[in-house]
N, C-alpha and C. Protein backbone atom coordinates (compact mmCIF):
# COMPACT_ATOMS: atom_id res chain seq x y z
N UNK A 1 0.85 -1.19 0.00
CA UNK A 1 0.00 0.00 0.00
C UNK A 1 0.88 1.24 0.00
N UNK A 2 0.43 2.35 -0.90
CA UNK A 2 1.48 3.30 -0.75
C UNK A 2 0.96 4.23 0.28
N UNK A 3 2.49 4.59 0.42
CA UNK A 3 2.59 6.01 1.58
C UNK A 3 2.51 7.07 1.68
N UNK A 4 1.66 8.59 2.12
CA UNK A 4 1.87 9.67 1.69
C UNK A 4 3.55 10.04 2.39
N UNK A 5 4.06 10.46 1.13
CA UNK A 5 5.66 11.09 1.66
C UNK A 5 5.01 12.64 2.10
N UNK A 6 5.34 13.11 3.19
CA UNK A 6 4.92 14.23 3.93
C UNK A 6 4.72 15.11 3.43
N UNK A 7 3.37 14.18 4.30
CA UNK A 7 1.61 14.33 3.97
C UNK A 7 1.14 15.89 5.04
N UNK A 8 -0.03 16.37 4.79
CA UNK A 8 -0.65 17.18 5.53
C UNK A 8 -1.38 16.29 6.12
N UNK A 9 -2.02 16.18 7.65
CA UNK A 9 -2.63 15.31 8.16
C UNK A 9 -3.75 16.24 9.06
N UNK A 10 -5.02 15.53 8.85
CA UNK A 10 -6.73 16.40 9.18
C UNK A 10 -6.74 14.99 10.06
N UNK A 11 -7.41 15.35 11.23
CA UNK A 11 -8.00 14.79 12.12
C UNK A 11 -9.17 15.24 12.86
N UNK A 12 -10.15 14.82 13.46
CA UNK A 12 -11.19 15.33 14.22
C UNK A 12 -10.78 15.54 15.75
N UNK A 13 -9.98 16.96 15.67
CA UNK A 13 -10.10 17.42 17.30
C UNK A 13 -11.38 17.10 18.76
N UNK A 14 -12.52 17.59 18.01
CA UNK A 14 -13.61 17.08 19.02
C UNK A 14 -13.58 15.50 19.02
N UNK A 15 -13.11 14.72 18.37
CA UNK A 15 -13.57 12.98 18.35
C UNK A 15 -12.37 12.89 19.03
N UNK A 16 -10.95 13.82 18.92
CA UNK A 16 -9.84 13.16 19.95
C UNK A 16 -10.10 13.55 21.57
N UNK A 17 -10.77 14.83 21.81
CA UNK A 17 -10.90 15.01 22.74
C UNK A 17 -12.01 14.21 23.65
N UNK A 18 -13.29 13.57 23.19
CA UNK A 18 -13.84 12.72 23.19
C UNK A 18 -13.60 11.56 23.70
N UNK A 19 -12.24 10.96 22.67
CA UNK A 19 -11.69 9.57 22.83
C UNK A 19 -10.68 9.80 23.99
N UNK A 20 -10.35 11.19 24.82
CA UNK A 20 -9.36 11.26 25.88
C UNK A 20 -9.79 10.88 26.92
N UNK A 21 -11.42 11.64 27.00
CA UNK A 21 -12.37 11.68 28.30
C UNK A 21 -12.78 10.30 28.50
N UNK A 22 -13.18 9.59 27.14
CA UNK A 22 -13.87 8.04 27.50
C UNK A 22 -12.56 7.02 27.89
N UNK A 23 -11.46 7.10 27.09
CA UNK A 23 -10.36 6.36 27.62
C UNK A 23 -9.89 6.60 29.10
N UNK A 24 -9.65 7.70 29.26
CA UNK A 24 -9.58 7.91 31.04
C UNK A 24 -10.38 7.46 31.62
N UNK A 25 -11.62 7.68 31.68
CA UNK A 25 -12.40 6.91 32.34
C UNK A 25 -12.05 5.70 32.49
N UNK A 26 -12.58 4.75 31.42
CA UNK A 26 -12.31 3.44 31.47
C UNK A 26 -11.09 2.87 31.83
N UNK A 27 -10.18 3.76 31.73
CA UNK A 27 -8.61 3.51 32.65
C UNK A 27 -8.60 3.28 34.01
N UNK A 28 -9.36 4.52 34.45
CA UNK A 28 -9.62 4.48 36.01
C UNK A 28 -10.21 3.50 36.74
N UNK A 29 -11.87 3.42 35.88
CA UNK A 29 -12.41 2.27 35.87
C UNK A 29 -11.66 0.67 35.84
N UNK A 30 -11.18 0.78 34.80
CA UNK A 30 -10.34 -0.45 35.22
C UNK A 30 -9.24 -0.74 36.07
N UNK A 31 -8.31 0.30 36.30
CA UNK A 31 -7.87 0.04 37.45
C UNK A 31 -8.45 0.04 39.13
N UNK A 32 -9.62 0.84 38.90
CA UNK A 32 -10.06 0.36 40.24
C UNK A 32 -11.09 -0.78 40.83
N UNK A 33 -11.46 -1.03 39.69
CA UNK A 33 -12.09 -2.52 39.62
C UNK A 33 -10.60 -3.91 39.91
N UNK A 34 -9.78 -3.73 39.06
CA UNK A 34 -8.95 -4.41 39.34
C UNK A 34 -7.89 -4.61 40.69
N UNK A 35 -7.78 -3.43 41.54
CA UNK A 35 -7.74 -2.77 42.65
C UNK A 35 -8.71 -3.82 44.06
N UNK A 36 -10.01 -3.89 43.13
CA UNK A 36 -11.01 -4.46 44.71
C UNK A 36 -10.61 -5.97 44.87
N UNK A 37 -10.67 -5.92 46.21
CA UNK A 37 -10.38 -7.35 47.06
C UNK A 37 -11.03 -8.35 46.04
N UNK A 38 -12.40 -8.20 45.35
CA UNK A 38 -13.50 -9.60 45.12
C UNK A 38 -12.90 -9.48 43.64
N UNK A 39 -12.36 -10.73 43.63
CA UNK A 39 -12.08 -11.64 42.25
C UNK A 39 -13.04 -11.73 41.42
N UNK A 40 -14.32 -11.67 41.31
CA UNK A 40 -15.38 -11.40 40.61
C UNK A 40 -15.72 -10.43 39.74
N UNK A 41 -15.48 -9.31 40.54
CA UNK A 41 -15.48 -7.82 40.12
C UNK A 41 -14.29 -6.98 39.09
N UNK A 42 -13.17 -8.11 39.53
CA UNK A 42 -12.43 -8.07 38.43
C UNK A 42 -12.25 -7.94 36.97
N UNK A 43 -13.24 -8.72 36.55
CA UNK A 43 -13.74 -9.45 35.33
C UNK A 43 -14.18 -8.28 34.87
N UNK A 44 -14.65 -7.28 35.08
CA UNK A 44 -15.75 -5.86 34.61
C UNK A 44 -14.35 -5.15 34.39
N UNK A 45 -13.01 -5.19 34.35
CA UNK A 45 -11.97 -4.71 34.03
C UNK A 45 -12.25 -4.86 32.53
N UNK A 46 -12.23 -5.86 32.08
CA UNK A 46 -12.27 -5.96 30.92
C UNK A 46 -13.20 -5.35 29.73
N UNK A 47 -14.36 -5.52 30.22
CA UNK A 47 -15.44 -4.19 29.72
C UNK A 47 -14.68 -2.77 29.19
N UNK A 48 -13.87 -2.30 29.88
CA UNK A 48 -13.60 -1.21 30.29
C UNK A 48 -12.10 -1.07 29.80
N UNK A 49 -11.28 -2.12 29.46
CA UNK A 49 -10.34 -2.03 28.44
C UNK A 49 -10.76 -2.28 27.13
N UNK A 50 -11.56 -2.82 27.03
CA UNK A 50 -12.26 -3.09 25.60
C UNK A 50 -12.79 -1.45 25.03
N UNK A 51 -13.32 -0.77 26.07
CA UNK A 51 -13.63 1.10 25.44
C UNK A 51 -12.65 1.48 25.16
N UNK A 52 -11.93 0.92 26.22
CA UNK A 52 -10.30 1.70 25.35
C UNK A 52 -9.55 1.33 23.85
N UNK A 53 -10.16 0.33 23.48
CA UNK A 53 -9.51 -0.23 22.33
C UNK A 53 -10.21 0.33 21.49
N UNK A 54 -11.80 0.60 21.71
CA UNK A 54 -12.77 0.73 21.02
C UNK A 54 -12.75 2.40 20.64
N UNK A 55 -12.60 3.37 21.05
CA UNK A 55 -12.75 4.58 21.03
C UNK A 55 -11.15 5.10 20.55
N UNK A 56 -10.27 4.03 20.69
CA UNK A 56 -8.65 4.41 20.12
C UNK A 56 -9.26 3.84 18.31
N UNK A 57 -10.00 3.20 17.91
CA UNK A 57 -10.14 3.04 16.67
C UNK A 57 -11.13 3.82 16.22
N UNK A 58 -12.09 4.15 16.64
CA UNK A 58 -13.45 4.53 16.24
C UNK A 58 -12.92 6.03 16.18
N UNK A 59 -12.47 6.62 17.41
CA UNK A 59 -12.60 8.10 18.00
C UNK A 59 -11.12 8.84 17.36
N UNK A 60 -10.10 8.14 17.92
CA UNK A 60 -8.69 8.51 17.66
C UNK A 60 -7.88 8.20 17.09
N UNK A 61 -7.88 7.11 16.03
CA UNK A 61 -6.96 6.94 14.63
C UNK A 61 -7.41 7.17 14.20
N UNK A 62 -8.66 7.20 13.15
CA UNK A 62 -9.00 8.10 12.05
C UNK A 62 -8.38 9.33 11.92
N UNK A 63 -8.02 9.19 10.36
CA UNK A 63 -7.58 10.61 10.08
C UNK A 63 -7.48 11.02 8.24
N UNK A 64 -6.89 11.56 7.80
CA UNK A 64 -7.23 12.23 6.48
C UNK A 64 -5.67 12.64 6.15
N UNK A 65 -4.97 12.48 5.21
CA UNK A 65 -3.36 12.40 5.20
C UNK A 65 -3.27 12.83 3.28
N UNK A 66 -3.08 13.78 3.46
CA UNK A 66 -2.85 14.99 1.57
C UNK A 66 -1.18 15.09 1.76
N UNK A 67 -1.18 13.98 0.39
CA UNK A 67 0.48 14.26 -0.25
C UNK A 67 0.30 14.68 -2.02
N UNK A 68 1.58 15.19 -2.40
CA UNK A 68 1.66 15.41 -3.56
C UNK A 68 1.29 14.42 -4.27
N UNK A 69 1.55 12.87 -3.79
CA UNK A 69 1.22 11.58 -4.62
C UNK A 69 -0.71 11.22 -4.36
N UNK A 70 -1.16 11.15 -3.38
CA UNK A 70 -1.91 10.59 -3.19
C UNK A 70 -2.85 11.11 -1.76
N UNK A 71 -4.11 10.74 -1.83
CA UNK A 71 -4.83 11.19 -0.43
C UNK A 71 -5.11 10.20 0.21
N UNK A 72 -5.16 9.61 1.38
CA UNK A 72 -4.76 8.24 2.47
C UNK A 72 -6.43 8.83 3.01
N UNK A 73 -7.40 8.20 3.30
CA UNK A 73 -8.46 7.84 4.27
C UNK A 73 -8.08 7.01 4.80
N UNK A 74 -8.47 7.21 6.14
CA UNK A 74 -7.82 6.04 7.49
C UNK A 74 -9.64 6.07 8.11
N UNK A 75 -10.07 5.34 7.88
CA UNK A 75 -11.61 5.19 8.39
C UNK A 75 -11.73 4.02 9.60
N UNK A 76 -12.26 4.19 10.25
CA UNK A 76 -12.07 2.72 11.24
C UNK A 76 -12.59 1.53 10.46
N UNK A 77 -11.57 0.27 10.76
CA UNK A 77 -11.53 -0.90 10.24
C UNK A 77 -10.91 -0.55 8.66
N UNK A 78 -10.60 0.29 7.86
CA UNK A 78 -10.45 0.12 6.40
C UNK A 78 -9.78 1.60 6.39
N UNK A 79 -8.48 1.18 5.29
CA UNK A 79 -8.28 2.47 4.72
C UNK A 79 -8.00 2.58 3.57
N UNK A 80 -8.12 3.83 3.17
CA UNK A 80 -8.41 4.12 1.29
C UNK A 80 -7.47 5.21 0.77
N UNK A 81 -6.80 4.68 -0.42
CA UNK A 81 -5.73 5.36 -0.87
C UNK A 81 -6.04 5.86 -2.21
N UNK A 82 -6.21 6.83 -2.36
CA UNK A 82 -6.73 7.71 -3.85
C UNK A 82 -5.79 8.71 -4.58
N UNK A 83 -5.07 8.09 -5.52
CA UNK A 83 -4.23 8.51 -6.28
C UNK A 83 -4.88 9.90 -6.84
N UNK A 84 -4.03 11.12 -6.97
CA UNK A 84 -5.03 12.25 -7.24
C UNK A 84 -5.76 12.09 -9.10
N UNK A 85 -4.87 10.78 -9.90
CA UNK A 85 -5.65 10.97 -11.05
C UNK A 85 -6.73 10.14 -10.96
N UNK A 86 -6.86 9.17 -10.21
CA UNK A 86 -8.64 8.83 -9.72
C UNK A 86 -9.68 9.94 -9.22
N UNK A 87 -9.55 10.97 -8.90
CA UNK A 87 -10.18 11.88 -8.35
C UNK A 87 -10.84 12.77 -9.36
N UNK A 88 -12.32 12.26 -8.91
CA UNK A 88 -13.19 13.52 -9.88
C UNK A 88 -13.46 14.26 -9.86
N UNK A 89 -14.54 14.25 -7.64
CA UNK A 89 -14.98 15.06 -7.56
C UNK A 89 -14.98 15.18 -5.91
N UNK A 90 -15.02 16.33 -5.00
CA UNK A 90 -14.99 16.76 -3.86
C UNK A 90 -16.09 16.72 -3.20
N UNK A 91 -16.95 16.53 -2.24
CA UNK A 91 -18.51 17.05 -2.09
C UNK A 91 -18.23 17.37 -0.22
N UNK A 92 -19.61 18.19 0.27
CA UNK A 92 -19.12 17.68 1.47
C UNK A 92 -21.17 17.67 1.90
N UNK A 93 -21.76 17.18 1.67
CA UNK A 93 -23.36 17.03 1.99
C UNK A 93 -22.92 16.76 3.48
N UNK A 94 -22.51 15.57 3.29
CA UNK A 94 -22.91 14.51 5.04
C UNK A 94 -21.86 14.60 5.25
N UNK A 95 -20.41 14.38 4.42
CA UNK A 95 -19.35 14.27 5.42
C UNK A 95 -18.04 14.44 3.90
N UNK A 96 -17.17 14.71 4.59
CA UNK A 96 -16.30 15.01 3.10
C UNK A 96 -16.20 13.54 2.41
N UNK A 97 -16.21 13.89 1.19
CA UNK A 97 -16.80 12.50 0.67
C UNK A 97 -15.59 12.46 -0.71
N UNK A 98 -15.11 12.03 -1.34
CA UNK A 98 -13.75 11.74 -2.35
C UNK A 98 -14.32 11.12 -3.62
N UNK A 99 -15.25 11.50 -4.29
CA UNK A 99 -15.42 11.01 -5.85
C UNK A 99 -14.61 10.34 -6.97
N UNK A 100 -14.99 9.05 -7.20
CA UNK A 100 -13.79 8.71 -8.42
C UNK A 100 -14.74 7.89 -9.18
N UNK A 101 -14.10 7.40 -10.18
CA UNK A 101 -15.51 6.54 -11.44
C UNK A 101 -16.06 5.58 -10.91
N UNK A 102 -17.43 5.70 -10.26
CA UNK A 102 -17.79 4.45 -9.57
C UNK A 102 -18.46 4.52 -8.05
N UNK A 103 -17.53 4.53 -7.64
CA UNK A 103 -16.93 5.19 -6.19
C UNK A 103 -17.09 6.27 -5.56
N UNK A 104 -17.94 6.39 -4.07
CA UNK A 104 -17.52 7.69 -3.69
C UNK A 104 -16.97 6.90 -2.09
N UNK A 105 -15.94 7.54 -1.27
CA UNK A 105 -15.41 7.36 -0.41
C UNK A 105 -15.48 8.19 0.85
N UNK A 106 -16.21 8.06 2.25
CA UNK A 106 -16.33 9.17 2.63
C UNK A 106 -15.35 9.21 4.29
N UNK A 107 -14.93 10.45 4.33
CA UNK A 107 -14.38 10.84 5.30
C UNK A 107 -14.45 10.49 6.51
N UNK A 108 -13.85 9.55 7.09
CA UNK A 108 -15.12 9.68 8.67
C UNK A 108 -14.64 10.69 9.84
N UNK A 109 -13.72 10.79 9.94
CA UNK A 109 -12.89 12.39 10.40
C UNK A 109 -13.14 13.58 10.30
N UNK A 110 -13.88 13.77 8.79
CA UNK A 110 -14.30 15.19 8.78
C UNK A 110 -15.80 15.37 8.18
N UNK A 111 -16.64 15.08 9.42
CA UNK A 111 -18.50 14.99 9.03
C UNK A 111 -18.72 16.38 8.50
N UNK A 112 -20.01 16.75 8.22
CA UNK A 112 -20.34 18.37 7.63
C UNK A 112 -21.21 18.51 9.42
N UNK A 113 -21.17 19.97 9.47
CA UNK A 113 -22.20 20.35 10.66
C UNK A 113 -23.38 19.60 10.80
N UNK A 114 -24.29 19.21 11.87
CA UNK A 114 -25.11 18.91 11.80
C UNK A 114 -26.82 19.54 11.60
N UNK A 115 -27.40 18.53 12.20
CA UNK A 115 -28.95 19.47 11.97
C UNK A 115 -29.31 20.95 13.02
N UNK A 116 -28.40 20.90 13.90
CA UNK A 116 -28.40 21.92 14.54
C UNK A 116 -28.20 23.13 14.38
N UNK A 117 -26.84 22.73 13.52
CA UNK A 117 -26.02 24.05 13.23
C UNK A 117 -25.76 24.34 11.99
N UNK A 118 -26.88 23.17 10.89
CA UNK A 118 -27.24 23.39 9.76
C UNK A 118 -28.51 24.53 10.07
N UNK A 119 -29.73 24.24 10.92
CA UNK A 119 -30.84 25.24 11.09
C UNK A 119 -30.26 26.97 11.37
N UNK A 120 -29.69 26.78 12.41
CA UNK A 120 -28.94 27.96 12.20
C UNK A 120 -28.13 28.55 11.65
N UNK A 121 -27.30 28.12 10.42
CA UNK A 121 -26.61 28.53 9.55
C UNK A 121 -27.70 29.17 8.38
N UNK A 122 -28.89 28.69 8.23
CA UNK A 122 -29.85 29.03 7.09
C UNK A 122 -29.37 30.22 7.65
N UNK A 123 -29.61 31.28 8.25
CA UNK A 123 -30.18 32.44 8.46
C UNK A 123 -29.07 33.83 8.91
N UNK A 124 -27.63 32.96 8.07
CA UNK A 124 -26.30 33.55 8.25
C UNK A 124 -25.74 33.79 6.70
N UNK A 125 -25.50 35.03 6.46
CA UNK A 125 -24.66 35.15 5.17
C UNK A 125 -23.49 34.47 4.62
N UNK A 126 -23.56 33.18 3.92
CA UNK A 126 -22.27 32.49 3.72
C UNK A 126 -21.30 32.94 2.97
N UNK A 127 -20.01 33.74 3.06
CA UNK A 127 -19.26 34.01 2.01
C UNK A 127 -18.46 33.26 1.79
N UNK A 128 -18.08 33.56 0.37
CA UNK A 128 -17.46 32.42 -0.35
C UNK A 128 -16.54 31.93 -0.09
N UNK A 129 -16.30 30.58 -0.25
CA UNK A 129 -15.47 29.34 -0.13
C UNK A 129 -14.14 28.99 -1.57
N UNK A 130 -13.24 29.39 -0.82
CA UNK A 130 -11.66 29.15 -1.91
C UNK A 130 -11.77 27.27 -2.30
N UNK A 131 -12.02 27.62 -3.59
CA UNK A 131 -11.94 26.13 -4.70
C UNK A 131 -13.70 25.87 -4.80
N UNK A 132 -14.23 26.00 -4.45
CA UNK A 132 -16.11 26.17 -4.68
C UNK A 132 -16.48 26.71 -5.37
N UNK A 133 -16.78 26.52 -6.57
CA UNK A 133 -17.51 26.72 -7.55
C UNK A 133 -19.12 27.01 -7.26
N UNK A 134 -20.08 27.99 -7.19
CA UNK A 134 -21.15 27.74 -7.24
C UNK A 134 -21.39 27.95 -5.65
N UNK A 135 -22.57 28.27 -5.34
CA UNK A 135 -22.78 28.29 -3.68
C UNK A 135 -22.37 27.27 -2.86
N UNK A 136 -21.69 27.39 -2.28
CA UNK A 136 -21.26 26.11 -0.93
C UNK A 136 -21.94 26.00 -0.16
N UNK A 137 -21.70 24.62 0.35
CA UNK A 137 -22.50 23.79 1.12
C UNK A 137 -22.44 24.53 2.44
N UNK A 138 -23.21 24.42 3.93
CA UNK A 138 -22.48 24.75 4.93
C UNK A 138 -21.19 23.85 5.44
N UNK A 139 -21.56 22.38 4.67
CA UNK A 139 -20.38 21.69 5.00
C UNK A 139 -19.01 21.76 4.20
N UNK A 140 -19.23 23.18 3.19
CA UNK A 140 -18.16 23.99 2.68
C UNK A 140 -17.13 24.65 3.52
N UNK A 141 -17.73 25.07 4.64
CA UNK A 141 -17.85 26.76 5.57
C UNK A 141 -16.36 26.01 6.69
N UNK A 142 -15.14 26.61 6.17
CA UNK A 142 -14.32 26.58 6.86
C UNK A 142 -13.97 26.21 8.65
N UNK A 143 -15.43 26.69 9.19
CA UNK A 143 -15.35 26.60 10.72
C UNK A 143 -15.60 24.93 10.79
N UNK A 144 -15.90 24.50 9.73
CA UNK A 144 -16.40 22.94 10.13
C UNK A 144 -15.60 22.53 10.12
N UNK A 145 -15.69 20.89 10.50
CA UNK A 145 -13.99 19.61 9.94
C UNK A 145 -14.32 19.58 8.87
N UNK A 146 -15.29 19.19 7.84
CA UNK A 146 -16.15 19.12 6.63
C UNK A 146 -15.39 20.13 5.67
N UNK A 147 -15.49 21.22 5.90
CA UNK A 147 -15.06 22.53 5.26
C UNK A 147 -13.48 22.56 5.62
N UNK A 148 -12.81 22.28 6.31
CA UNK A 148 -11.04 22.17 6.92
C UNK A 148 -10.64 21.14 6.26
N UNK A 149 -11.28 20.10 6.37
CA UNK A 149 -10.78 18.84 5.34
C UNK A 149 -11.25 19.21 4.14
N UNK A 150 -12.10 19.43 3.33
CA UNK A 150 -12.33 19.82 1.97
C UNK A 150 -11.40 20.74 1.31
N UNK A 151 -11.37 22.19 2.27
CA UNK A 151 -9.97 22.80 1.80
C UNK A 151 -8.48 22.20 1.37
N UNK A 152 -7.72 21.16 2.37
CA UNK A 152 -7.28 21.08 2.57
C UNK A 152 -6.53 20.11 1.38
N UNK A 153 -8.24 19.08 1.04
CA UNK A 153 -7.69 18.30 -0.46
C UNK A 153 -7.90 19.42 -1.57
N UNK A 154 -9.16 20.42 -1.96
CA UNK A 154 -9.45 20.99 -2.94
C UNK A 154 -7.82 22.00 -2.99
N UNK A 155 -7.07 22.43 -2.00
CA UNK A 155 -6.21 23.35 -2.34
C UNK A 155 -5.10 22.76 -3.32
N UNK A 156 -4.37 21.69 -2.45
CA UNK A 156 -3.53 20.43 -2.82
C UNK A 156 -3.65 20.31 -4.78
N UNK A 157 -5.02 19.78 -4.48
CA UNK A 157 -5.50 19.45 -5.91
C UNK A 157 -5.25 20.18 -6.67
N UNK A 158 -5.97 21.17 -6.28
CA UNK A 158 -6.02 22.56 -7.36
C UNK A 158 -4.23 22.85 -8.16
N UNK A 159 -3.80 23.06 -6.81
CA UNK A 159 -2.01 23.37 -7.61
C UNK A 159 -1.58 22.04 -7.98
N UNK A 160 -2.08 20.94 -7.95
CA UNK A 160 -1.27 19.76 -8.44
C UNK A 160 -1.89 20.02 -10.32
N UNK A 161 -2.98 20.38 -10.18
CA UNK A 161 -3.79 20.53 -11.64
C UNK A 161 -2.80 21.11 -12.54
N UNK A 162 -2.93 22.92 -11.66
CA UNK A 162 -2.15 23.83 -12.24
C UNK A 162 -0.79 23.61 -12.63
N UNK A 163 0.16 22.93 -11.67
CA UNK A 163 1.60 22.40 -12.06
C UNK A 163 1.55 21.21 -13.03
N UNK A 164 0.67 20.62 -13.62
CA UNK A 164 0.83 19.56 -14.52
C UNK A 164 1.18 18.43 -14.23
N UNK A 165 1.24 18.23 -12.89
CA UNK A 165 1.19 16.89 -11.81
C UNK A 165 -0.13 16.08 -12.44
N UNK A 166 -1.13 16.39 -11.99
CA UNK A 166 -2.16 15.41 -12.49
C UNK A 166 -2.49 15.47 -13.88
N UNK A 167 -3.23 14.29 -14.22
CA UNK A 167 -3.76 14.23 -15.70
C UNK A 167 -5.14 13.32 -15.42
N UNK A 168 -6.18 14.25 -15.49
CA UNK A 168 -7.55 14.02 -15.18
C UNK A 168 -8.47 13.45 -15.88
N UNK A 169 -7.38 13.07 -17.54
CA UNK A 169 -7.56 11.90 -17.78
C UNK A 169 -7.65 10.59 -17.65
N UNK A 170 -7.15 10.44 -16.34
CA UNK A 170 -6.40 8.64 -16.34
C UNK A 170 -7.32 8.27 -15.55
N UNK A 171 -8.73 9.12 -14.91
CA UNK A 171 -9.37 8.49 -14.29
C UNK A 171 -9.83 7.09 -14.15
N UNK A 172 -10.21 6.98 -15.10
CA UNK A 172 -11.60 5.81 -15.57
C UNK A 172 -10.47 4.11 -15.15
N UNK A 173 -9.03 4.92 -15.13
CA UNK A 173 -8.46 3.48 -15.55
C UNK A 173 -7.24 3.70 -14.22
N UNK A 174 -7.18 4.53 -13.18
CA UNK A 174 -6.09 4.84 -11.89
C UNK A 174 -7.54 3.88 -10.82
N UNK A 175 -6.22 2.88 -10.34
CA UNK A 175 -7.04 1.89 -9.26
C UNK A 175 -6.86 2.63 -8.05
N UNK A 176 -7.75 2.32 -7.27
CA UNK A 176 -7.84 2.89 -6.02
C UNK A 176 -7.66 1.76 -4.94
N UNK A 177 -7.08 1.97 -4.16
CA UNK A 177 -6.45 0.72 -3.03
C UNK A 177 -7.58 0.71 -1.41
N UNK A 178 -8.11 -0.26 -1.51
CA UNK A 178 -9.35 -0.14 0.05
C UNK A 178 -8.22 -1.26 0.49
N UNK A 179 -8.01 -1.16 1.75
CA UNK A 179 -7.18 -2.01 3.03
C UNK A 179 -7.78 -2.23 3.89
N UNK A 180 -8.57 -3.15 4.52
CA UNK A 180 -9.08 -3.87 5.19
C UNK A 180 -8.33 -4.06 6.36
N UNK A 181 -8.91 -3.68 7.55
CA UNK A 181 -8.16 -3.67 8.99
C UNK A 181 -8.28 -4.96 9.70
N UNK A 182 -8.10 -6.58 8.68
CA UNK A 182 -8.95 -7.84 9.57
C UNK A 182 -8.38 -7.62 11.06
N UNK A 183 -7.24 -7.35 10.80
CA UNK A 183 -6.52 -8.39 12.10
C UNK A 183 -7.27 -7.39 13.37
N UNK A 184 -7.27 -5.80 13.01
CA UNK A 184 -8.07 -5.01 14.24
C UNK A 184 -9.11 -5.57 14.28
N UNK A 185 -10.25 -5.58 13.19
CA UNK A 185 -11.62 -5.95 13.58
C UNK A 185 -11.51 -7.37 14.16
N UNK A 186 -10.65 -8.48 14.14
CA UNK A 186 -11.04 -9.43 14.97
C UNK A 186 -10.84 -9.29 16.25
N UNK A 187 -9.91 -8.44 16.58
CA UNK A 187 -9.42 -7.92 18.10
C UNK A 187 -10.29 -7.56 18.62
N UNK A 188 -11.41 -6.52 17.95
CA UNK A 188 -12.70 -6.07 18.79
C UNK A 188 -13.60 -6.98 18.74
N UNK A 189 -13.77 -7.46 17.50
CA UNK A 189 -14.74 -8.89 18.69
C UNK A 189 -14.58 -9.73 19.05
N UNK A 190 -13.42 -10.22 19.30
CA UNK A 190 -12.62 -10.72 20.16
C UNK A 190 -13.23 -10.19 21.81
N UNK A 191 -12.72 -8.83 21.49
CA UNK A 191 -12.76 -7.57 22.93
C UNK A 191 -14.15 -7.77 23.22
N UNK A 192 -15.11 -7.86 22.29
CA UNK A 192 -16.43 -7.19 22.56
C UNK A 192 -17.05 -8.58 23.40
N UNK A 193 -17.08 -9.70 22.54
CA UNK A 193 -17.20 -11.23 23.04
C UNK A 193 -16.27 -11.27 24.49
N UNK A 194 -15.09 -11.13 24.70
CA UNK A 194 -14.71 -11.18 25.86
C UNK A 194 -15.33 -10.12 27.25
N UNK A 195 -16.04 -9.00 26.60
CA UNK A 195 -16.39 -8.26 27.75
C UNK A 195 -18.09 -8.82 27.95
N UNK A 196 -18.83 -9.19 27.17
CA UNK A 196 -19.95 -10.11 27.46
C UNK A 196 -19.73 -11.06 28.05
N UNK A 197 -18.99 -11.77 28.42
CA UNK A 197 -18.70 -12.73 29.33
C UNK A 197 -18.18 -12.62 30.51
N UNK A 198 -17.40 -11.43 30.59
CA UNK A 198 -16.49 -10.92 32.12
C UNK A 198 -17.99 -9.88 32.86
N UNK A 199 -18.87 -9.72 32.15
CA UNK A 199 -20.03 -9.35 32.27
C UNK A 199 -20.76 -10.35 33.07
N UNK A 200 -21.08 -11.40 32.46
CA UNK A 200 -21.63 -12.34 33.14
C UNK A 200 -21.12 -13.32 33.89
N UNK A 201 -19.63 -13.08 34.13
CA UNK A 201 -19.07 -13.69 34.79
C UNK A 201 -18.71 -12.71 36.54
N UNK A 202 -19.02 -11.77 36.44
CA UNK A 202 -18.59 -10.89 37.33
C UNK A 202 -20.04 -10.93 38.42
């Protein structure tokens, strides 16, 4: 699988800070379960290292990685490597999403705002968005991850166009690489099966 040679790297700040608060917890949690006199109670340790495994994949590896060669999606369980002459098209509706013939690939690192702060955005003057063609989305709008990650490939792109790096021809026929995370996903249910049982074993 290829590598971005240094890459710009987008991550979801709120999902790391997230994955800090639930991992501590369950740290504590498990050490002080593991801590009590009753051998029983022990067993609920495991529950509670299993969040930790669970929220280090889900919450805090994901990430989004822009090199001159190629753009890396790191999605939990799978990651996706998109050569920039596979690349058609940018979007960001639900979540930044990576267009190629066939294929669309979506971000899980950088969602668009939600219904919340979609309702209240109606009723805010959006000015324009660098590489947006045409009115932008709110999941255009820079303050988002949606809009920070979209920039971040549309800029990249844009001067790879302009320098004669890409050829936006080769689409139909540039493979795109999906990597499959088995060996993690068996670990979690592995984890998940083992904490149903220290569950009912406790």
């Amino acid at each position: 699988m290829p590598v971005a040679s240094d890459p710009n790297v987008f991550y979801s700040r709120f999902n790391r800070i997230i994955a800090t608060i639930f991992a501590t917890v369950a740290a504590l949690s498990a050490l002080s379960l593991f801590l009590l006199p009753t051998t029983s109670n022990r067993w609920l340790a495991v529950p509670a290292l299993f969040v930790m495994l669970f929220v280090w994949e889900v919450l805090w590896r994901p990430d989004l990685q822009v090199s001159d060669d190629v753009v890396i999606i790191r999605n939990p369980l799978r990651t996706i490597v998109v050569p920039w002459e596979a690349l058609v098209h940018v979007d960001t509706k639900f979540a930044l999403t990576l267009y190629t013939p066939g294929h669309k690939f979506a971000v899980y690192c950088a969602p668009a705002p939600g219904r919340s702060q979609t309702s209240a955005g109606r009723h805010q003057t959006i000015d324009p968005v660098p590489y947006v063609s045409g009115p932008p989305r709110l999941g255009d709008l820079l303050g988002s991850e949606s809009g920070q990650a979209a920039q971040l490939v549309r800029s990249r792109w844009d001067a790879l166009q302009r320098s004669g790096q890409v050829d936006n021809g080769l689409a139909a026929q540039t493979p795109v690489a999906v990597v499959w995370a088995w060996g993690r996903c068996g670990v979690l249910v592995a984890g998940a099966a083992a904490s149903v049982l220290a569950i009912f074993l406790a």
